[in-house]
N, C-alpha and C. Protein backbone atom coordinates (compact mmCIF):
# COMPACT_ATOMS: atom_id res chain seq x y z
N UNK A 1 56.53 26.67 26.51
CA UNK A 1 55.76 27.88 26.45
C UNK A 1 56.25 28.81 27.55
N UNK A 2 56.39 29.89 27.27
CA UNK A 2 56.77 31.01 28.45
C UNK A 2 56.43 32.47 27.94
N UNK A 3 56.57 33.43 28.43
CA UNK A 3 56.51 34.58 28.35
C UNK A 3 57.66 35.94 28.34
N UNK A 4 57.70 36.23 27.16
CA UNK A 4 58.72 37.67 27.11
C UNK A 4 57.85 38.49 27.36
N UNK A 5 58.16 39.49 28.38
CA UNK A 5 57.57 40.60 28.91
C UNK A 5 58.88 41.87 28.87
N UNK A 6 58.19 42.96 28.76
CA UNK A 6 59.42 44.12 28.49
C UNK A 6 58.74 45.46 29.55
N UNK A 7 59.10 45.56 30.68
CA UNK A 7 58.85 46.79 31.36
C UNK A 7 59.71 48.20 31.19
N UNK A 8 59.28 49.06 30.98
CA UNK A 8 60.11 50.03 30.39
C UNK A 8 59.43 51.07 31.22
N UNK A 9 60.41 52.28 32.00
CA UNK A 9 60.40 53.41 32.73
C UNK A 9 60.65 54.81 31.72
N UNK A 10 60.96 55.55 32.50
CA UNK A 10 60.70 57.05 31.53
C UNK A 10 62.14 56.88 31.04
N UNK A 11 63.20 55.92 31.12
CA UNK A 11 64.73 56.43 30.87
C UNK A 11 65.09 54.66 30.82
N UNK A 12 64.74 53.72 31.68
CA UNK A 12 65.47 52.22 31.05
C UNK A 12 64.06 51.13 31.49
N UNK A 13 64.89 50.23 30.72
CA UNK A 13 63.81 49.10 30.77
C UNK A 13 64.44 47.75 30.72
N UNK A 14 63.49 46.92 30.99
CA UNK A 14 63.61 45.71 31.58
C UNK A 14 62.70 44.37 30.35
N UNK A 15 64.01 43.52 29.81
CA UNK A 15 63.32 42.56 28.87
C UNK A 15 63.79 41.38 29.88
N UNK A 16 62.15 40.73 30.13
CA UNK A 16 62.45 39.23 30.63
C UNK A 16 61.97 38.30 29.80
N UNK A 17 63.07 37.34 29.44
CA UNK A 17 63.14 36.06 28.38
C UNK A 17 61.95 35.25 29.12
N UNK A 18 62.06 34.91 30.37
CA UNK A 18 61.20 33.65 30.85
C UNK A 18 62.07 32.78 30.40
N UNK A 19 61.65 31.38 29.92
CA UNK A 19 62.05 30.22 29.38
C UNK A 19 62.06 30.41 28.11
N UNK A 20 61.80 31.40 27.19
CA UNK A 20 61.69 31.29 26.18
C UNK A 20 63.20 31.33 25.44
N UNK A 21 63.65 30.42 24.44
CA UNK A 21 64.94 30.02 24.08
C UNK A 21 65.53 29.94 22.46
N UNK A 22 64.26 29.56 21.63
CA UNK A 22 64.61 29.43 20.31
C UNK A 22 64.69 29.82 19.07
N UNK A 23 65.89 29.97 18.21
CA UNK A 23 66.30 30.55 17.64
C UNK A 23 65.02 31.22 16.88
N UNK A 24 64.23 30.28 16.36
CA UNK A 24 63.20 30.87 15.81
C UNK A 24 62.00 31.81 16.27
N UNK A 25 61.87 31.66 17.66
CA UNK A 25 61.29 32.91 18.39
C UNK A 25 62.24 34.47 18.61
N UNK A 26 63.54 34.22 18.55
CA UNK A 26 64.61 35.27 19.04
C UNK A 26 64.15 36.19 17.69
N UNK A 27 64.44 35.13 16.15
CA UNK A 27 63.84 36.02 15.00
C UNK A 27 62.34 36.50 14.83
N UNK A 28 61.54 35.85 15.30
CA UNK A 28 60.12 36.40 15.17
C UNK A 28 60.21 38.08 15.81
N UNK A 29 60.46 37.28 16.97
CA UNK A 29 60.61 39.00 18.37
C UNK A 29 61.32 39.90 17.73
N UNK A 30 62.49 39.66 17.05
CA UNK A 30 63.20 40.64 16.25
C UNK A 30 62.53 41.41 15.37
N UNK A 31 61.61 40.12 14.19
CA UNK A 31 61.42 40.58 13.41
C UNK A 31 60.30 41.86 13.11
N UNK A 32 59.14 41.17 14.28
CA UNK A 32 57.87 41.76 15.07
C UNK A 32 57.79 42.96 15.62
N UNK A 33 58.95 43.30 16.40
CA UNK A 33 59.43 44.24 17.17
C UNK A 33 60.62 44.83 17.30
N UNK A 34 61.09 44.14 16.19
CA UNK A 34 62.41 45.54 15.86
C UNK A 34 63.25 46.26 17.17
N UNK A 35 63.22 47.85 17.04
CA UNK A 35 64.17 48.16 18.22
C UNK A 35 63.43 48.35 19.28
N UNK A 36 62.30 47.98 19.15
CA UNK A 36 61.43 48.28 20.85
C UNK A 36 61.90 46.97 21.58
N UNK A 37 62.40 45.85 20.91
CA UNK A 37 63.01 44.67 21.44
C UNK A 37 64.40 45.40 22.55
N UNK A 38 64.85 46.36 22.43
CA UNK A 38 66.05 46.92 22.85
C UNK A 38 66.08 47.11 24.56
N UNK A 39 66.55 47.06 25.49
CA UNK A 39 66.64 47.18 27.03
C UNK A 39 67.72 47.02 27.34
N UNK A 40 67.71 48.39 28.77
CA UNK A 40 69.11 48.37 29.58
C UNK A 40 69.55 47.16 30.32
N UNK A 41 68.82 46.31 30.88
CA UNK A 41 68.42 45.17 31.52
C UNK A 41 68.37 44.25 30.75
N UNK A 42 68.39 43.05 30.94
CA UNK A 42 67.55 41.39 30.59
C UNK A 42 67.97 40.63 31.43
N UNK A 43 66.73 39.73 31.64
CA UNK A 43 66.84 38.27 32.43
C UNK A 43 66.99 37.32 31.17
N UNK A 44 67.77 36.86 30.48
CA UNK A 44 68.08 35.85 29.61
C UNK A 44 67.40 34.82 29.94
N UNK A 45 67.02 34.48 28.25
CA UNK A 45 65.87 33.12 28.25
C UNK A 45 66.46 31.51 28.64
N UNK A 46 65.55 31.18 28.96
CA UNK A 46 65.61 29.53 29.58
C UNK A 46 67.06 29.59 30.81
N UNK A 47 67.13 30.98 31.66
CA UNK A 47 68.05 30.60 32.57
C UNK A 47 69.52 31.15 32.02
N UNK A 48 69.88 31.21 30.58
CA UNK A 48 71.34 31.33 30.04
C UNK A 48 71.78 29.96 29.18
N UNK A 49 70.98 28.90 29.66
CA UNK A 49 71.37 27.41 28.56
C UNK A 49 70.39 27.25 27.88
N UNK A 50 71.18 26.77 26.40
CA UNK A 50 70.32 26.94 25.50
C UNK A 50 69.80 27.98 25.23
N UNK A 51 70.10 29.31 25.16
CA UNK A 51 69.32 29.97 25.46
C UNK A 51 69.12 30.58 24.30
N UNK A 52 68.38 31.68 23.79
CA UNK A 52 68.44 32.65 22.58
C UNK A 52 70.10 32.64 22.18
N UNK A 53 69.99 33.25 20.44
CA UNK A 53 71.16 32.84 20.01
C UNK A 53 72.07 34.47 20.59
N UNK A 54 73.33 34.26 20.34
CA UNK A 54 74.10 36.06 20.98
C UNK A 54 73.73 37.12 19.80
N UNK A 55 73.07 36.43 18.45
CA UNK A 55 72.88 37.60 17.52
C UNK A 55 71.43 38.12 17.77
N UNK A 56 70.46 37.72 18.88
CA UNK A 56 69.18 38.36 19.73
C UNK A 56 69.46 39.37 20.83
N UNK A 57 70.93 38.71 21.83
CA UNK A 57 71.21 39.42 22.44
C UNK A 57 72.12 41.02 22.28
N UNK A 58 72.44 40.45 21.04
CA UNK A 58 73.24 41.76 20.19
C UNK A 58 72.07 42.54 19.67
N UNK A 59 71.04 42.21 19.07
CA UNK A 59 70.32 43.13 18.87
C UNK A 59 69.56 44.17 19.73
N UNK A 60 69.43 43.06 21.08
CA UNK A 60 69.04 44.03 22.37
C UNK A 60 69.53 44.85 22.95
N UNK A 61 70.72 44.80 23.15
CA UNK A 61 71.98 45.60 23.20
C UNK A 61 71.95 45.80 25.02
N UNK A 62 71.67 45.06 25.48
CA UNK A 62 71.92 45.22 27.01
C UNK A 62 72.98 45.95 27.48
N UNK A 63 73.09 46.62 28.79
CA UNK A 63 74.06 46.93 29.36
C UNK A 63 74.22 46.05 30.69
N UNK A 64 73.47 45.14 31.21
CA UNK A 64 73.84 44.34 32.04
C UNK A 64 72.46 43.31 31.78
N UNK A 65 73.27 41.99 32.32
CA UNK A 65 72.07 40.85 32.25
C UNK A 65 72.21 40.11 33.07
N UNK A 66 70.87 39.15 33.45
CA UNK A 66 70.75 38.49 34.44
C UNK A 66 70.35 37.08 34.12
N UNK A 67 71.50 36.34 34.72
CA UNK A 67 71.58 34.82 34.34
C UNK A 67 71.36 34.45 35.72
N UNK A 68 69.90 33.89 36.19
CA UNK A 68 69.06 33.42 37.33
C UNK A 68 69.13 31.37 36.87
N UNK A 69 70.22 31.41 37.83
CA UNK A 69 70.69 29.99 37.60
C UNK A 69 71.44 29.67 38.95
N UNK A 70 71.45 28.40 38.84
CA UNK A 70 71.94 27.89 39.94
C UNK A 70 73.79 27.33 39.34
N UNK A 71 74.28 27.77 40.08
CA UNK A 71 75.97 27.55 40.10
C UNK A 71 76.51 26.63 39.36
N UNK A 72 76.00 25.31 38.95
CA UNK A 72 76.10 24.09 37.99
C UNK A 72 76.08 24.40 36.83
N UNK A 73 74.92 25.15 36.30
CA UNK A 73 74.61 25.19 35.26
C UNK A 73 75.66 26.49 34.59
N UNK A 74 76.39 27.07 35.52
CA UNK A 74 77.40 28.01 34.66
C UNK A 74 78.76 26.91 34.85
N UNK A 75 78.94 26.27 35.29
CA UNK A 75 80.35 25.45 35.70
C UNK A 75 80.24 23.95 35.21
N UNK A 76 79.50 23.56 35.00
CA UNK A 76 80.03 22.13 34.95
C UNK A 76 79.78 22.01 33.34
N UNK A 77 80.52 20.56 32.80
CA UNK A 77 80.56 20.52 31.23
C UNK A 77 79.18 20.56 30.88
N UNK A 78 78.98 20.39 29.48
CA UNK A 78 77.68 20.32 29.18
C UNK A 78 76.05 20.70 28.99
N UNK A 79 76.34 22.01 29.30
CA UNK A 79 76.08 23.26 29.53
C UNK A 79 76.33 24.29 29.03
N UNK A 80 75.57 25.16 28.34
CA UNK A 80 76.14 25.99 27.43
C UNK A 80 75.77 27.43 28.10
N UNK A 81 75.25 27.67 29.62
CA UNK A 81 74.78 28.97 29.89
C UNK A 81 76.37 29.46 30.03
N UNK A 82 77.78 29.41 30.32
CA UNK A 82 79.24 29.84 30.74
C UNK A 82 79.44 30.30 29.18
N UNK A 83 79.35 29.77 28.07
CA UNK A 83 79.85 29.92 26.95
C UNK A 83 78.76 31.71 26.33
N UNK A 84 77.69 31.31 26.92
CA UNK A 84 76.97 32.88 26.62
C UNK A 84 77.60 33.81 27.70
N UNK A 85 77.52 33.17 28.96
CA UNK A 85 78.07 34.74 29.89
C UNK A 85 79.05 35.03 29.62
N UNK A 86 80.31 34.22 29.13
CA UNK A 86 81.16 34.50 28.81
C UNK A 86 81.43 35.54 27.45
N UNK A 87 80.64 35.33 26.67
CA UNK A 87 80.21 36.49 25.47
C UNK A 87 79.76 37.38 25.80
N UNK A 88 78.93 37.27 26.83
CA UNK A 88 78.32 39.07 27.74
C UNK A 88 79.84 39.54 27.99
N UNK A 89 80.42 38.93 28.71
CA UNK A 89 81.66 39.63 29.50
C UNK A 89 82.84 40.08 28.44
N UNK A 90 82.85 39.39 27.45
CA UNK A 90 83.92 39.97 26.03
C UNK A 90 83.65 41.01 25.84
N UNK A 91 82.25 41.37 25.60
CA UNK A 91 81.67 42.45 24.98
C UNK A 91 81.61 43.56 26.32
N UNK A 92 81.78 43.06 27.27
CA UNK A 92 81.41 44.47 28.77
C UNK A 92 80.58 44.58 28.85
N UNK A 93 79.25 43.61 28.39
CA UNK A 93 78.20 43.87 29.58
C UNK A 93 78.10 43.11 30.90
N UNK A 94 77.98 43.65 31.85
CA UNK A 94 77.41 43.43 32.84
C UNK A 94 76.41 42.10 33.17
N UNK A 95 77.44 41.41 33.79
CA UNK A 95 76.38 39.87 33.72
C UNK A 95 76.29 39.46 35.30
N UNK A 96 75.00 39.61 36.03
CA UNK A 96 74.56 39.04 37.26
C UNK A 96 73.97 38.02 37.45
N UNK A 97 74.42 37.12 38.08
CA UNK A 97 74.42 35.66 38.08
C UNK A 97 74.35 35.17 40.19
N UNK A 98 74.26 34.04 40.63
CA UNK A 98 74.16 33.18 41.67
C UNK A 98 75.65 34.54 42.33
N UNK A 99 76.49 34.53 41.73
CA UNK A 99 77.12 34.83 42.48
C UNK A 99 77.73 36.11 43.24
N UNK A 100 76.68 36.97 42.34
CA UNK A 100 76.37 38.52 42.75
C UNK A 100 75.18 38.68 43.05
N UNK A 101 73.96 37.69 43.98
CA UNK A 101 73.10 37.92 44.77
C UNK A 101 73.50 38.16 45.92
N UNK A 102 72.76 39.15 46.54
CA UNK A 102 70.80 39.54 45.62
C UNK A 102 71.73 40.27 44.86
N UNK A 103 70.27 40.05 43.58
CA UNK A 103 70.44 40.94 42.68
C UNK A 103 68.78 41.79 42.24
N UNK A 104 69.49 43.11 42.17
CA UNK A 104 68.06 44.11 42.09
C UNK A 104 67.96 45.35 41.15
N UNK A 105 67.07 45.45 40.39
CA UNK A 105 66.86 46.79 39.77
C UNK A 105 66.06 47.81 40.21
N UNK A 106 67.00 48.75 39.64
CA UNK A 106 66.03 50.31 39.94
C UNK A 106 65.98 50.97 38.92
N UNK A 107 65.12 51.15 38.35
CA UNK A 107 65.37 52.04 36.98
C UNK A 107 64.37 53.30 36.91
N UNK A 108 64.62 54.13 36.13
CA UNK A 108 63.59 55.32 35.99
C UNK A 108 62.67 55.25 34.55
């Protein structure tokens, strides 16, 4: 159980996954909420592993995201949060992770 929350300013906004991860919630939220699902920002669900599928994150259309994880979980086998950041970074968004802290928003 966790919480998607979406803060939104007069110009960008902010979608946080929480823990939330599965395919079948990524489609509900889609389906529920359409393009208000959309933000300049995200904290990606369950951390980046396991996480929502990349056709949730394509619909959100981020311009940068935040994978709040500890250094293992992008590097070592077995683990699938490297195989998503790595799809942020094909595409050019902006992915902040352990190793570009702090990490902080300002949005309007």
């Amino acid at each position: 159980c966790s919480l998607v929350m979406k803060i939104s300013g007069g110009k960008d906004s902010l979608l946080i996954c929480g823990d939330a991860h599965s395919d079948e919630l990524g489609t509900f939220l889609l389906k529920t909420y359409g393009k208000r699902m959309q933000a300049k920002y995200v904290q990606v669900g369950h951390h980046g592993n396991n996480s929502f599928p990349i056709s949730f994150y394509d619909a959100v259309d981020p311009f940068a995201v935040f994978m709040d994880s500890p250094a293992w979980l992008l590097t070592e086998n077995g683990y699938t949060a490297a195989k998503l950041r790595d799809s942020f970074v094909r595409k050019g968004t902006i992915v902040y992770d352990f190793r570009t802290a702090p990490n902080t928003v300002r949005f309007e």
